[in-house]
C-alpha atoms as a PDB file:
ATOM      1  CA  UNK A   1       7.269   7.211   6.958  1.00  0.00           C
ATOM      2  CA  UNK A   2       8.526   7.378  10.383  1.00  0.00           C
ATOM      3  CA  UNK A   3      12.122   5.102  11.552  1.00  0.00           C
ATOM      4  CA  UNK A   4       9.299   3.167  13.594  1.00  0.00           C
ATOM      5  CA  UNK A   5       7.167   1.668  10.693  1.00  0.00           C
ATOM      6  CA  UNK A   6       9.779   0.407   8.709  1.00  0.00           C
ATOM      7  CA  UNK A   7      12.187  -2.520   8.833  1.00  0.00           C
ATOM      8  CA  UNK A   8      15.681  -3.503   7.131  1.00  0.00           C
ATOM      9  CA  UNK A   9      16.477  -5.845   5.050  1.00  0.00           C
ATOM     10  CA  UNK A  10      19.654  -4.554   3.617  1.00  0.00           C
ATOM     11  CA  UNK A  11      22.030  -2.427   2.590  1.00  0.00           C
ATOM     12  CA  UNK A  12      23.101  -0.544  -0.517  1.00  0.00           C
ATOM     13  CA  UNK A  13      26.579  -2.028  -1.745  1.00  0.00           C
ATOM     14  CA  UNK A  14      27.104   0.289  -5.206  1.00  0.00           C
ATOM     15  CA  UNK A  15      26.111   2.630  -7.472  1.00  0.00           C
ATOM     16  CA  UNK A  16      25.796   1.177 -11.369  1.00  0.00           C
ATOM     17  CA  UNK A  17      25.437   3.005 -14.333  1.00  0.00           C
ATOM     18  CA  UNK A  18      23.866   6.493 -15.224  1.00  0.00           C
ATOM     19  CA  UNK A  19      20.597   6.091 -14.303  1.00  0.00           C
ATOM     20  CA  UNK A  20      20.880   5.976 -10.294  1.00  0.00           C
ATOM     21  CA  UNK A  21      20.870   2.295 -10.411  1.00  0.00           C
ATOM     22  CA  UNK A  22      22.272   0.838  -6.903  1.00  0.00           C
ATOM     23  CA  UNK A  23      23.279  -2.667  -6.323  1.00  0.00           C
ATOM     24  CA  UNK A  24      21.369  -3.923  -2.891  1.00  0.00           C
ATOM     25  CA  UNK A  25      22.691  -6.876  -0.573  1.00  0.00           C
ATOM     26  CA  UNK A  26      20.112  -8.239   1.482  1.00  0.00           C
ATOM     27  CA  UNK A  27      20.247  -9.590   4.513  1.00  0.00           C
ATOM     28  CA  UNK A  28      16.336 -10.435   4.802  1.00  0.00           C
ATOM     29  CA  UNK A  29      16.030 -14.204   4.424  1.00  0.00           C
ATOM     30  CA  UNK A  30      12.993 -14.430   2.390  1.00  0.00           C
ATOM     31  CA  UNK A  31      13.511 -11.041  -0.104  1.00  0.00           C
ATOM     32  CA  UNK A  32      11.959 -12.833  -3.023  1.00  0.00           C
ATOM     33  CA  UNK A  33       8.585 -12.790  -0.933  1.00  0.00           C
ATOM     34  CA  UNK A  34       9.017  -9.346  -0.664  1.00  0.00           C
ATOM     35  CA  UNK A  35       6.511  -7.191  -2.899  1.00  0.00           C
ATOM     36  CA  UNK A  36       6.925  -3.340  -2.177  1.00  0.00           C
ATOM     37  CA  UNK A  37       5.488  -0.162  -4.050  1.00  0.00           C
ATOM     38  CA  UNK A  38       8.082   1.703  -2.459  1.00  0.00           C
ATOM     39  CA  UNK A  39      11.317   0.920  -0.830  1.00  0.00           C
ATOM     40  CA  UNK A  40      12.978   3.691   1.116  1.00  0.00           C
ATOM     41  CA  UNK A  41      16.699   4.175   2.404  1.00  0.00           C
ATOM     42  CA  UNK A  42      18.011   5.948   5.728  1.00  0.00           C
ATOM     43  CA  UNK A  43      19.861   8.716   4.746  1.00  0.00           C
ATOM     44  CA  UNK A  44      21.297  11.261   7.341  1.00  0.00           C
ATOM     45  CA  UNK A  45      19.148   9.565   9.241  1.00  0.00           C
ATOM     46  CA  UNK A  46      15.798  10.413   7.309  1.00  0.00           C
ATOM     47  CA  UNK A  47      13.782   8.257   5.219  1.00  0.00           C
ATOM     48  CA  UNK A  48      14.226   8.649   1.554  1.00  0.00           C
ATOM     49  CA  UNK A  49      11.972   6.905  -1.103  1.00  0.00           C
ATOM     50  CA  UNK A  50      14.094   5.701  -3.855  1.00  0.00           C
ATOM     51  CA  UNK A  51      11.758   2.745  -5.672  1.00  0.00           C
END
C-alpha cells in the first residue's frame, strides 16, 4: 500500500501487555463504522500492516 491510498484516523498512544497489543486514539469521527481486514501504521515512514 502506497502513503497515497490510505488515510488516518489515529494514532498509537501505548503498548499493553505481551502480546503486541497497542492502545489506539482515534481521531476519525465515525471509527465504529469502520470495518477493516487490515489496518496499517507509518513507520519510518513506510507502511506496516499490524491488524
Amino acid at each position: 500500500m502506497k502513503h497515497e491510498e490510505a488515510f488516518y484516523i489515529g494514532y498509537v498512544t501505548k503498548t499493553r501487555g505481551l502480546k503486541g497489543e497497542v492502545q489506539v486514539f482515534f481521531e476519525f469521527e465515525e471509527y465504529e463504522q469502520l470495518d477493516f481486514d487490515v489496518v496499517f501504521a507509518d513507520m519510518n515512514g513506510k507502511l506496516v500492516p499490524i491488524l
